[in-house]
Protein backbone atom coordinates (compact mmCIF):
# COMPACT_ATOMS: atom_id res chain seq x y z
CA UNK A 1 -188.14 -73.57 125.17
CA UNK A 2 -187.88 -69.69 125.91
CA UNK A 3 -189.08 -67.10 122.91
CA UNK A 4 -188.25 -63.96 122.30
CA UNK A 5 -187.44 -61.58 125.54
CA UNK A 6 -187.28 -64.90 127.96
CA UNK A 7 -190.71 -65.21 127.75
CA UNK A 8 -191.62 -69.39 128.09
CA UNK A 9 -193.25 -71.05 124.82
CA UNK A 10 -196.57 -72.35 126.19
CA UNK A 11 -197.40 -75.93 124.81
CA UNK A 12 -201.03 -76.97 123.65
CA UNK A 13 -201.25 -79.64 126.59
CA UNK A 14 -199.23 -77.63 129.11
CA UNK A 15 -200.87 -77.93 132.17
CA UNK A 16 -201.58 -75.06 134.83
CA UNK A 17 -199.87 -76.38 137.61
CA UNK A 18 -196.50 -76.86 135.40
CA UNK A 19 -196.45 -73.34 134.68
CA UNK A 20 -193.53 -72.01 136.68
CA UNK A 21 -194.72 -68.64 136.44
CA UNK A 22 -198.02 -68.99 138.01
CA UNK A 23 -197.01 -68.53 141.61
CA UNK A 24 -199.28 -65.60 143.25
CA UNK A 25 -197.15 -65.32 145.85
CA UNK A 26 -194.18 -64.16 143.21
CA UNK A 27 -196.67 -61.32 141.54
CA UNK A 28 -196.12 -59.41 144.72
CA UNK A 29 -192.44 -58.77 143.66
CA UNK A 30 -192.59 -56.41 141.08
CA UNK A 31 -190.30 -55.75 138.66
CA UNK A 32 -188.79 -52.25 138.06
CA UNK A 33 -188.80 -50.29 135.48
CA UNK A 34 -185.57 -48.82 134.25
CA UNK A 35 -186.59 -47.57 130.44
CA UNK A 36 -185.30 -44.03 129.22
CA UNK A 37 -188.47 -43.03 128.41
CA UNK A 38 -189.29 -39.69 125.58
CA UNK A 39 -191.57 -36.90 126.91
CA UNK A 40 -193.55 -34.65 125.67
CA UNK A 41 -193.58 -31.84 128.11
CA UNK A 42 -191.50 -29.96 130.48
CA UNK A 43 -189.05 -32.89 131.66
CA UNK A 44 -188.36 -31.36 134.75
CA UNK A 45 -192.17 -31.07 136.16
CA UNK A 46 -193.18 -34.58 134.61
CA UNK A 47 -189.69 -36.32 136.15
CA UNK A 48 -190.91 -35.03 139.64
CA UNK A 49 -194.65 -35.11 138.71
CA UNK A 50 -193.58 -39.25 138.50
CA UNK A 51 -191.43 -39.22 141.23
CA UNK A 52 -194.36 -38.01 143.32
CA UNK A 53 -196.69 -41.21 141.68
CA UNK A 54 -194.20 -43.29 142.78
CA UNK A 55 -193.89 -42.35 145.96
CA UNK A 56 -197.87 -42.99 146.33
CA UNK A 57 -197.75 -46.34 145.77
CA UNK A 58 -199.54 -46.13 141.94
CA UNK A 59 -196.46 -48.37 140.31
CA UNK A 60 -196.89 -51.01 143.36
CA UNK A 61 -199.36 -51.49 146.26
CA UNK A 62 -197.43 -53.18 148.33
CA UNK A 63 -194.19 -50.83 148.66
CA UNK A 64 -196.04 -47.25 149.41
CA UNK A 65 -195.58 -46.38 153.32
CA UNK A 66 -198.94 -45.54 154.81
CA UNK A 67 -199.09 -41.31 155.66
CA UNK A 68 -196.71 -40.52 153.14
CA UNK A 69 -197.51 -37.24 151.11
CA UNK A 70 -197.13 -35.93 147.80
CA UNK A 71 -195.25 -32.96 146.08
CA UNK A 72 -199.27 -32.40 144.46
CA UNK A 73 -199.88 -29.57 146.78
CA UNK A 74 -202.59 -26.67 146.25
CA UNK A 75 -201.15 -23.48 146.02
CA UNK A 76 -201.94 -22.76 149.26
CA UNK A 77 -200.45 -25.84 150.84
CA UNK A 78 -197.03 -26.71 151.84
CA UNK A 79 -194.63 -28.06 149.60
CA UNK A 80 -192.35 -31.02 151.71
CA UNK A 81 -190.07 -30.99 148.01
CA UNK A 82 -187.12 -28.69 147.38
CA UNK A 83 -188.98 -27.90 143.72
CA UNK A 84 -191.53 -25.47 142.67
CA UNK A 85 -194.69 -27.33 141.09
CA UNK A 86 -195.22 -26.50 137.48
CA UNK A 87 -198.02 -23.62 136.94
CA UNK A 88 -200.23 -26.51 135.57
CA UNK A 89 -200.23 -28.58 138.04
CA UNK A 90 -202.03 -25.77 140.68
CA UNK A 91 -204.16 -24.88 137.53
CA UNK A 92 -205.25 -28.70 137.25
CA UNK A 93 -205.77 -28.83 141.33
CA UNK A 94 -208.06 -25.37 140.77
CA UNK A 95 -210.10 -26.78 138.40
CA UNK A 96 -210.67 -29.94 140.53
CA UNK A 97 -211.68 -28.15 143.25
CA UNK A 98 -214.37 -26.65 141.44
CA UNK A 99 -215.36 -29.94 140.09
CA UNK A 100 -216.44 -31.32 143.77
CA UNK A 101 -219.83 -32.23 144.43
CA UNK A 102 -221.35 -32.07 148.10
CA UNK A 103 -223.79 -34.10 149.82
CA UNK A 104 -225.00 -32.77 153.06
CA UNK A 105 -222.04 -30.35 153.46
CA UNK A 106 -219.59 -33.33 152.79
CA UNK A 107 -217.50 -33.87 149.41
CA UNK A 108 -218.73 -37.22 148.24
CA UNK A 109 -216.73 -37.02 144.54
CA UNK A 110 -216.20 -34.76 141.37
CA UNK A 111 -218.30 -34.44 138.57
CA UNK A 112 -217.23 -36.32 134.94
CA UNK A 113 -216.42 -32.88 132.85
CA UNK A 114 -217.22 -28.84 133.04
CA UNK A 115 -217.68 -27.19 130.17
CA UNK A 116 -219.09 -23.88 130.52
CA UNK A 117 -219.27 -23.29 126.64
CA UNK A 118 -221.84 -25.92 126.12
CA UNK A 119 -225.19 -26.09 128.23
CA UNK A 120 -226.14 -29.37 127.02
CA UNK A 121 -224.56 -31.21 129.85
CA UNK A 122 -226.40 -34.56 129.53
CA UNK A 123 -224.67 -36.59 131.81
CA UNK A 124 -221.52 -35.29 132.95
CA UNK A 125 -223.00 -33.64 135.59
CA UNK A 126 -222.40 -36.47 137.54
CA UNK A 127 -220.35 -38.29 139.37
CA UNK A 128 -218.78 -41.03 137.92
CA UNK A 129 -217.27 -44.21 140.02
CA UNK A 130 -214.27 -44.78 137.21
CA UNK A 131 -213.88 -41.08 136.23
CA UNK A 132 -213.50 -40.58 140.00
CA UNK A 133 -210.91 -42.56 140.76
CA UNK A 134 -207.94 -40.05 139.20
CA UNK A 135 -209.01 -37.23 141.28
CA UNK A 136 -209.10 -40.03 144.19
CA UNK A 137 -205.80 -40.46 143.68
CA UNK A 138 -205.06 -37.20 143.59
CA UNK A 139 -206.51 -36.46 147.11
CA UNK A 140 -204.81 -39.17 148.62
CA UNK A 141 -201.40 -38.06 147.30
CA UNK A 142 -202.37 -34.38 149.04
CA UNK A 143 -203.48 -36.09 152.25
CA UNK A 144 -206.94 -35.27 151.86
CA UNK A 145 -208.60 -38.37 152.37
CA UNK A 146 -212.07 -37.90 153.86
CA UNK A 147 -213.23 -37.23 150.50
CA UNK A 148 -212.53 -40.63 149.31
CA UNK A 149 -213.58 -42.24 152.33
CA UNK A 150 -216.91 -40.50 151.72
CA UNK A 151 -217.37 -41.66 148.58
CA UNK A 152 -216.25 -45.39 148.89
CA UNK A 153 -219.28 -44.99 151.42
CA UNK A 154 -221.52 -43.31 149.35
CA UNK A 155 -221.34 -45.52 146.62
CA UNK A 156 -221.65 -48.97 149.04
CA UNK A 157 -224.62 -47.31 150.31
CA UNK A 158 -226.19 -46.54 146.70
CA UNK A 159 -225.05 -50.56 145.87
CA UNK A 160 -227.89 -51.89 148.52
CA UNK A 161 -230.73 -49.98 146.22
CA UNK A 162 -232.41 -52.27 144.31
CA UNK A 163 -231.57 -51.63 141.18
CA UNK A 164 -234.16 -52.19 137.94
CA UNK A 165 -233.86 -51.49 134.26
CA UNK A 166 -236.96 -52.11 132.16
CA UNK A 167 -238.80 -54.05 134.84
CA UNK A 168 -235.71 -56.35 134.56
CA UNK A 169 -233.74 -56.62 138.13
CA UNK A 170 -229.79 -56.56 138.19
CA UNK A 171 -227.66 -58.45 140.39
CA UNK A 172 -227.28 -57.56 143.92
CA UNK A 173 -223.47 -56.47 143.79
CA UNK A 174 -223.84 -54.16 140.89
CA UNK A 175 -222.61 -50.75 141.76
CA UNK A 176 -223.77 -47.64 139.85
CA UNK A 177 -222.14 -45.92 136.92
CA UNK A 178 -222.72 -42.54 138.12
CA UNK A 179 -224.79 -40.72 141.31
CA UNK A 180 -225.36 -37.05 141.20
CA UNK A 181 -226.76 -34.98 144.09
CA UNK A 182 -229.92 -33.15 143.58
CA UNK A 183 -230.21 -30.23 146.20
CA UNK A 184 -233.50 -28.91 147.26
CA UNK A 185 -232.91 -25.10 148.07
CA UNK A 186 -236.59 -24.47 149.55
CA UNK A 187 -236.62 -27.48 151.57
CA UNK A 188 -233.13 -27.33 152.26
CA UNK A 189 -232.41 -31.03 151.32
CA UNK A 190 -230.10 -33.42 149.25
CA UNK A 191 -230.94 -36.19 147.42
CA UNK A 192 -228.80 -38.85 146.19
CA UNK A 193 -229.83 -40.33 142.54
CA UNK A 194 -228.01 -43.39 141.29
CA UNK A 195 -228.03 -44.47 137.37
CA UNK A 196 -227.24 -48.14 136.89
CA UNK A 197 -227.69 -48.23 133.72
CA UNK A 198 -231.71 -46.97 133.45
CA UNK A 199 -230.65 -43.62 132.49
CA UNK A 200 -227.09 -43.97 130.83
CA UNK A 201 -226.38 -43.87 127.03
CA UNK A 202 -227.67 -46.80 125.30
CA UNK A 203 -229.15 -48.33 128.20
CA UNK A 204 -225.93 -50.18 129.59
CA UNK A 205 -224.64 -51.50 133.53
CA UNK A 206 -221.18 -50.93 133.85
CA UNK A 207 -219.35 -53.76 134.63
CA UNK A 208 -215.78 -52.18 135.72
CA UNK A 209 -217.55 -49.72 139.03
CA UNK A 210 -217.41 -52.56 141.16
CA UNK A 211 -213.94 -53.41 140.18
CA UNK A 212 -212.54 -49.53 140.45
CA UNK A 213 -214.25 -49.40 144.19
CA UNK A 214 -212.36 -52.38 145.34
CA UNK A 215 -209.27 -51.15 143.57
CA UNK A 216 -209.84 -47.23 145.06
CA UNK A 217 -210.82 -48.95 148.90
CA UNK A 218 -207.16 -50.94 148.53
CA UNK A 219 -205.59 -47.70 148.03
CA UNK A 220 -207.40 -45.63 150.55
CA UNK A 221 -205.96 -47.94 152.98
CA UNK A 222 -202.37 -48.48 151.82
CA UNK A 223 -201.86 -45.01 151.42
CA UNK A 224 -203.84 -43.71 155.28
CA UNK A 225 -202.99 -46.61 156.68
CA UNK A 226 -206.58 -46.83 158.42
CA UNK A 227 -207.87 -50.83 158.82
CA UNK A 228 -211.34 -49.90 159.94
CA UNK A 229 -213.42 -49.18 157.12
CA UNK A 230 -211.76 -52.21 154.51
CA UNK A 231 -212.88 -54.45 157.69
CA UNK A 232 -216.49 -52.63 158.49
CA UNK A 233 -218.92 -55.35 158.15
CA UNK A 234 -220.16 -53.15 154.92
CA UNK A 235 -216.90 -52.81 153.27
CA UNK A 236 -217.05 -56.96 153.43
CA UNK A 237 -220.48 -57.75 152.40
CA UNK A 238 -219.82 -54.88 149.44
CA UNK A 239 -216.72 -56.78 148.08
CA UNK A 240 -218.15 -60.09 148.57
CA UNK A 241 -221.36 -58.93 146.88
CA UNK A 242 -219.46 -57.72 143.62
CA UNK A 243 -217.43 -60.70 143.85
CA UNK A 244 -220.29 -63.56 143.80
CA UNK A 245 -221.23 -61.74 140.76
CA UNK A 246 -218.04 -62.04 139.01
CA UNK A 247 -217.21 -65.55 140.29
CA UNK A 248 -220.50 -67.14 139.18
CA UNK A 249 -220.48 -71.05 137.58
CA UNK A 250 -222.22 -71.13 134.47
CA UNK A 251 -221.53 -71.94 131.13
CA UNK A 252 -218.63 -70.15 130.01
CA UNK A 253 -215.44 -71.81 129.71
CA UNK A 254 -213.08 -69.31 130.13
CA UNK A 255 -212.02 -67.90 133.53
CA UNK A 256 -212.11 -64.52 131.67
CA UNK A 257 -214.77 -61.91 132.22
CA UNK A 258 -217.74 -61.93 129.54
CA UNK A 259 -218.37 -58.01 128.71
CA UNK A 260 -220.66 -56.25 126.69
CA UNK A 261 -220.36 -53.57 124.28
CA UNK A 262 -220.69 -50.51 126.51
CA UNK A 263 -220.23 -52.01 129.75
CA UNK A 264 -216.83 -50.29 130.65
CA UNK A 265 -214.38 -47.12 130.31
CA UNK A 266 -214.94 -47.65 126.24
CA UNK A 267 -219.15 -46.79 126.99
CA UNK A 268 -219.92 -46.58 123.28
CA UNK A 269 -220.43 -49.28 120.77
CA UNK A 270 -216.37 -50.09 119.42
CA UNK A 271 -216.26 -54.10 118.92
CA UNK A 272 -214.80 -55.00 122.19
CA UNK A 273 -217.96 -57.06 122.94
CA UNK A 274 -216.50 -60.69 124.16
CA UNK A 275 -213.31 -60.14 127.08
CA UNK A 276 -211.94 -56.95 126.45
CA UNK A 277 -208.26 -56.81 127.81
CA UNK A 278 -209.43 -53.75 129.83
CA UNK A 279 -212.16 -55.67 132.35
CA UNK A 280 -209.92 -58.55 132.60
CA UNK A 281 -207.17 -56.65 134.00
CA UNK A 282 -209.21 -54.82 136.29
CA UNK A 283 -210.80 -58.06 137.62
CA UNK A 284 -207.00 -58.99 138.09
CA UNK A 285 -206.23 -56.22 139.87
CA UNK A 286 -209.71 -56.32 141.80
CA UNK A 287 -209.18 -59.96 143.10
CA UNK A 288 -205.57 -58.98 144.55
CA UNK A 289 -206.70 -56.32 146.11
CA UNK A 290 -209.85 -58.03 147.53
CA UNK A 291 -207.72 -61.12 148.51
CA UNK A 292 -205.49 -58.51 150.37
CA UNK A 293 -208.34 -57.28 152.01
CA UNK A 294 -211.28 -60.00 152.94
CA UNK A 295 -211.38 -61.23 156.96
CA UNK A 296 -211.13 -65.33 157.25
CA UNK A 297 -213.02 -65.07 160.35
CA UNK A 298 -215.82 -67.15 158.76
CA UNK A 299 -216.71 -70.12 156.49
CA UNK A 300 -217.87 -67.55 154.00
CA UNK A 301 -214.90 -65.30 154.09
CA UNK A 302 -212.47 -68.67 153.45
CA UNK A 303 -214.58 -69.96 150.88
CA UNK A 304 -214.44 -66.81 149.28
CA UNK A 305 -210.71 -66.55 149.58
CA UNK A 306 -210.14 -69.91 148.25
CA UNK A 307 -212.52 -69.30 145.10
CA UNK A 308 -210.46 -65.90 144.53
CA UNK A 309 -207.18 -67.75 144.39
CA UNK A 310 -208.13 -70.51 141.98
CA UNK A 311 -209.39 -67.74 139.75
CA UNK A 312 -206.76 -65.60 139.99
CA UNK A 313 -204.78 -69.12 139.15
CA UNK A 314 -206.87 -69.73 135.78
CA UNK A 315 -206.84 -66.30 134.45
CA UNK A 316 -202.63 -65.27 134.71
CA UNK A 317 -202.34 -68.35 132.97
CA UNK A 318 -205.11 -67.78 130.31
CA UNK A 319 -203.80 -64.12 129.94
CA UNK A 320 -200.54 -64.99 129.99
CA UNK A 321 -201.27 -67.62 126.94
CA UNK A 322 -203.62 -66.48 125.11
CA UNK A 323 -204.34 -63.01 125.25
CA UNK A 324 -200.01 -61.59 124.92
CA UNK A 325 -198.83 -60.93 121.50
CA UNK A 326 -195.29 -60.33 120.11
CA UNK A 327 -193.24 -61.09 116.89
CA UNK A 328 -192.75 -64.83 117.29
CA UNK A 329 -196.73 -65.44 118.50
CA UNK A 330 -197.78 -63.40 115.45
CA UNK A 331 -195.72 -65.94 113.47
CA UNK A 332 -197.23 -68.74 115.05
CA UNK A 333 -200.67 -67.55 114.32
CA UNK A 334 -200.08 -66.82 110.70
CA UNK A 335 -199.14 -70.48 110.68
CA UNK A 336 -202.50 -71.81 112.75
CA UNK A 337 -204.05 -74.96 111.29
CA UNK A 338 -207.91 -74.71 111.83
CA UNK A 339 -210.80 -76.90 112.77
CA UNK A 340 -208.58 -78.83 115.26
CA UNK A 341 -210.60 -80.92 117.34
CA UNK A 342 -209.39 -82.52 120.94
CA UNK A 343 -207.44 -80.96 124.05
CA UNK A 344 -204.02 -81.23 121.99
CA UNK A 345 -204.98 -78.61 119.22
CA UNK A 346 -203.04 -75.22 119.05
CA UNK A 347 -205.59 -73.08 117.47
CA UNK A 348 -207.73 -73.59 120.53
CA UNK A 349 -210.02 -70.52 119.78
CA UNK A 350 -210.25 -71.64 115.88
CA UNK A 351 -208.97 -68.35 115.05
CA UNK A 352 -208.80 -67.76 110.89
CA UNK A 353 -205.14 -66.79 109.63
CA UNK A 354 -206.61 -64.34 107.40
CA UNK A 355 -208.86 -62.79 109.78
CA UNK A 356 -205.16 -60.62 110.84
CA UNK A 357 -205.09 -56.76 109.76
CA UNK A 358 -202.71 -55.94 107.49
CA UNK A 359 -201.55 -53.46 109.99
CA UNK A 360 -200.62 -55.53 112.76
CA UNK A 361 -197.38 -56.67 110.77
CA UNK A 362 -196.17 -53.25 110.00
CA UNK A 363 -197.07 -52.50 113.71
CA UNK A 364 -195.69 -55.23 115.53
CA UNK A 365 -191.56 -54.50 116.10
CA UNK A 366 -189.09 -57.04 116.77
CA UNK A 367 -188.67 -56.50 119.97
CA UNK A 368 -192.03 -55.82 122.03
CA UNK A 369 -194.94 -57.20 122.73
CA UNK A 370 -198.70 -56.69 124.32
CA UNK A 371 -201.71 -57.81 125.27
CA UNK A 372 -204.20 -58.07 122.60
CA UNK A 373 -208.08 -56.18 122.95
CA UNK A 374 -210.09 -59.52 123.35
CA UNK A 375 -209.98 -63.27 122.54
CA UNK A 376 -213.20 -65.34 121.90
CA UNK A 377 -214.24 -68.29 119.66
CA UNK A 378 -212.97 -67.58 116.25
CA UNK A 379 -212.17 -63.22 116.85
CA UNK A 380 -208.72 -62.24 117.89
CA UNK A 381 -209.39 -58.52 118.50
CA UNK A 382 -205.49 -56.95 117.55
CA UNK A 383 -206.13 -53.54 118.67
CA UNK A 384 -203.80 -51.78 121.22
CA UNK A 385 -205.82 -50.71 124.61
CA UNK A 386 -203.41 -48.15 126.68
CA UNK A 387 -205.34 -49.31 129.58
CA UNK A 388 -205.87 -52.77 130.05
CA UNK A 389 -201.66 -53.05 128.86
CA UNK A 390 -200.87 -50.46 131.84
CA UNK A 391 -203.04 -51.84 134.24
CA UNK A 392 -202.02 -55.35 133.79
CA UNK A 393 -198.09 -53.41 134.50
CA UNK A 394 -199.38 -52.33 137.37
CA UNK A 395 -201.16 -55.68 138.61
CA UNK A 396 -198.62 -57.93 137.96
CA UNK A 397 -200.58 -59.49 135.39
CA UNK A 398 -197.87 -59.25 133.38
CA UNK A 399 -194.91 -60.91 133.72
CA UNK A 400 -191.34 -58.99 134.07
CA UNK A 401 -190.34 -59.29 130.54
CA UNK A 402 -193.85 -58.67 129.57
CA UNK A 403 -194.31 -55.37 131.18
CA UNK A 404 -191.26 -54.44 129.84
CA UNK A 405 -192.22 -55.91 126.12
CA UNK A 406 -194.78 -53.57 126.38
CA UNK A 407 -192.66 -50.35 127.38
CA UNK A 408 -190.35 -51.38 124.34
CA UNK A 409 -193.85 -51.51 121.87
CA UNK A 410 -194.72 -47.95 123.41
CA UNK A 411 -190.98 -46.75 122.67
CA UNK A 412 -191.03 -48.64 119.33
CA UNK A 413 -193.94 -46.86 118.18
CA UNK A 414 -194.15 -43.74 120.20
CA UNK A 415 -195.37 -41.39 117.36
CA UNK A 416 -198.54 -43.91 116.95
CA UNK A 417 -199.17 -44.58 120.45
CA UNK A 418 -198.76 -40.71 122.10
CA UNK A 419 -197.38 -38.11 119.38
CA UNK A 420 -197.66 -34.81 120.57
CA UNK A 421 -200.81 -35.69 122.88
CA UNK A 422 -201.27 -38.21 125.41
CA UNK A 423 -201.29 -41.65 125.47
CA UNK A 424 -203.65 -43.09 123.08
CA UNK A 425 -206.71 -44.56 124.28
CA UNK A 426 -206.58 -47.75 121.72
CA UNK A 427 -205.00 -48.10 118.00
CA UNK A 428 -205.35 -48.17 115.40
CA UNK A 429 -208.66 -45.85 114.56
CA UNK A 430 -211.56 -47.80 112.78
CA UNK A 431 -212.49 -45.91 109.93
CA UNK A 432 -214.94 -46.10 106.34
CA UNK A 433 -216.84 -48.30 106.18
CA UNK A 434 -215.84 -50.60 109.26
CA UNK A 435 -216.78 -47.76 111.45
CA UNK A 436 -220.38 -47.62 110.31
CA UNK A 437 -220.64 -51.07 110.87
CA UNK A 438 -218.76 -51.69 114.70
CA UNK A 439 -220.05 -47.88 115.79
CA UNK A 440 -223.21 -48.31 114.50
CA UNK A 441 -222.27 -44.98 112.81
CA UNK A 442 -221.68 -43.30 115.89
CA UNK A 443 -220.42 -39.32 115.46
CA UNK A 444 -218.75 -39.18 118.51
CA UNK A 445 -216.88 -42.42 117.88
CA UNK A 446 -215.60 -41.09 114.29
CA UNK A 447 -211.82 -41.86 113.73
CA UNK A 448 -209.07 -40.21 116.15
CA UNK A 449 -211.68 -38.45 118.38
CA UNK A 450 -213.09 -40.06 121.97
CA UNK A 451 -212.58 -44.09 122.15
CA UNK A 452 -211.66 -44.44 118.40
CA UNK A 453 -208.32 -44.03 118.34
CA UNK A 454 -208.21 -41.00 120.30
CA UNK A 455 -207.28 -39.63 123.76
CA UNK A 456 -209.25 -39.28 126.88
CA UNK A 457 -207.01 -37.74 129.42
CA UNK A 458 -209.70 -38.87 131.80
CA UNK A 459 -208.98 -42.58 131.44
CA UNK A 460 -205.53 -42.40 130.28
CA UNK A 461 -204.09 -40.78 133.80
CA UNK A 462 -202.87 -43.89 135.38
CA UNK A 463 -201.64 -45.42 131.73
CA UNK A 464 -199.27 -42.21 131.15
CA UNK A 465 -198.06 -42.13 134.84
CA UNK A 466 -196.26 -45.45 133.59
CA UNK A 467 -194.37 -43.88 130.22
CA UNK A 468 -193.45 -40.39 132.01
């Protein structure tokens, strides 16, 4: 039976393999995108900015045509288009440039923020491995990729430290948060210092670096078109490394990715403890691109493969299922019977009827649909995450009429979700006295401003490339 938008009613004792759906091998046709979408800027500049994306490769891997380049030229550079970039955009590429960091003369990354009003810098002095990956981008689109090939290498050398908090040792294919460079001026010297988690805010490994390195090295070679360094014999233990982490046998039941509070882009205490939606799109997208990209030349490379694809098997379909929200599911769950026992019951996760906001209702329009923050044993987390929705567009991890469910939410509630700003970083804001209690009381999580609610332009580039 097919519910709203064509999407396929999944029944309690539906099986994976009857899931229709479920091929991989139909993920790498992506659908396309044909929404009139509103804008909040110039709509010249931000129809060509896109048009430039798009050629790239950011709206699919697998179309972009290796040693293509960009209309994101410095002002000093060439432009290949018949239009004249908007001021901002060689304002943006200014500031970027005097964001870089250098390591023995080489560009190895940019640093997380400047702010030359404030000389409390803590640490955004450094160079973070997700806050990187925009300006990454960036580069690439401007044919300037030695700068990401330097720091892909960086970074895989700083993941073979061993890597201790509190006497405790982390796992072997943990890659750090941030590096900065410390420069030596009388000894003329540079010095590479890695945080894994030792030094961060509240003490906390970040689970998503290793995902956002496999992701970047995927799209350092579709877009130079350069083999070599995804098949260096470092490149491969690197991925395999971060891989035998997240493809561990334990206890969990899920083939979901168990996340603490902290761990990813949302690096302050919000309630998205469990699966957030935003790791388990990333490990989606990083398992394509590392199945794209691992040799077979070995025992260990197949068994890795084969591991990757019977993951990447389990978690579309739990995804798909459990995690995707529109008007009928929202129904069904109002209607959920719990304490059902056995393989045949509905409420699998024992989720309470009540336990819905009031807001999701008044939220949720007829026609539309997303993924929601996090399922786990009796929490349905209904917050909106601009992220983990646009990067599971972008992976495939949603299906057709789910990617464009969730284009119809964003148009359905554009004043919520972007306004006069960019995209939203999550919705709705947590406020009162359910702020004290999931921040912890945390002033820069108040409502509307940073993760709560607000919008980091930082970690919202690749979810507004999709809406512009």
């Amino acid at each position: 039976m097919d519910g709203p938008l064509g999407l396929r009613k999944v029944g309690s004792i539906c099986s994976i393999s009857e899931m229709e759906d479920l091929d991989l091998s139909r993920l790498l046709d992506k659908p396309k995108l044909t929404i009139e979408r509103k804008s909040s800027f110039d709509e010249r500049s931000f129809s060509e900015m896109s048009a430039s994306f798009a050629r790239a490769g950011l709206d699919s891997y697998e179309t972009y045509s290796p040693g293509g380049r960009s209309g994101f030229n410095t002002p000093a550079s060439s432009v290949r288009n018949s239009f004249e970039p908007h001021p901002m955009v060689a304002d943006a590429w200014e500031s970027l440039r005097k964001s870089l960091v250098y390591f023995r003369g080489q560009p190895v990354g940019t640093i997380a923020a400047v702010d030359h009003q404030s000389e409390e810098v803590l640490n955004y002095d450094q160079v973070f491995v997700r806050d990187f990956v925009p300006s990454a981008l960036a580069f690439l689109m401007n044919g300037e990729p030695e700068i990401v090939k330097n720091f892909l290498l960086k970074t895989l050398h700083l993941q073979g430290w061993e890597k201790r908090v509190d006497r405790f040792k982390l796992g072997a294919g943990v890659m750090p948060a941030s590096f900065k460079v410390l420069h030596d001026p009388v000894r003329k010297t540079d010095t590479l210092v890695a945080d894994f988690g030792e030094s961060a805010i509240g003490r906390v490994a970040p689970v998503d670096s290793g995902f956002w390195w496999i992701i970047l090295l995927r799209a350092y070679t579709k877009s130079t078109g350069d083999l070599s360094l995804a098949e260096s014999s470092d490149c491969q233990k690197g991925m395999k490394l971060i891989l035998t982490l997240c493809l561990s046998e334990g206890f969990d039941t899920f083939p979901t990715l168990l996340c603490a509070d902290g761990c990813s882009m949302i690096d302050r205490r919000m309630g998205v403890y469990g699966y957030p939606i935003e790791i388990q799109a990333l490990f989606f997208m990083a398992l394509r691109c590392a199945l794209a990209m691992l040799k077979q030349d070995d025992a260990e490379g197949k068994e890795c493969v084969e591991r990757i694809a019977k993951r990447l098997h389990a978690l579309t379909y739990h995804m798909r299922s459990y995690f995707w929200l529109d008007f009928q599911q929202l129904n069904d769950i109002y209607r959920y019977k719990t304490e059902e026992y056995s393989h045949t019951a509905v409420n699998k996760f024992n989720v309470i009827p009540d336990s819905i906001p009031d807001w999701v209702f008044d939220f949720m329009p007829t026609r539309g649909g997303y993924f929601i923050g996090n399922v786990s044993p009796a929490r349905m987390d209904f917050r909106w995450f601009a992220l983990g929705n646009c990067i599971a567009i972008l992976s495939s991890l949603a299906t057709p009429e789910q990617s464009m469910a969730i284009m119809d939410l964003i148009e359905a509630r554009w004043d919520e979700l972007v306004g006069e700003m960019p995209l939203k970083i999550s919705y709705p804001a947590i406020e009162s006295h359910e702020w004290r209690i999931v921040t912890g009381c945390d002033p820069k999580n108040t409502r509307w401003s940073y993760h709560n609610g607000g919008s980091w332009p930082g970690s919202s580039f690749l979810s507004s490339r999709l809406i512009i």
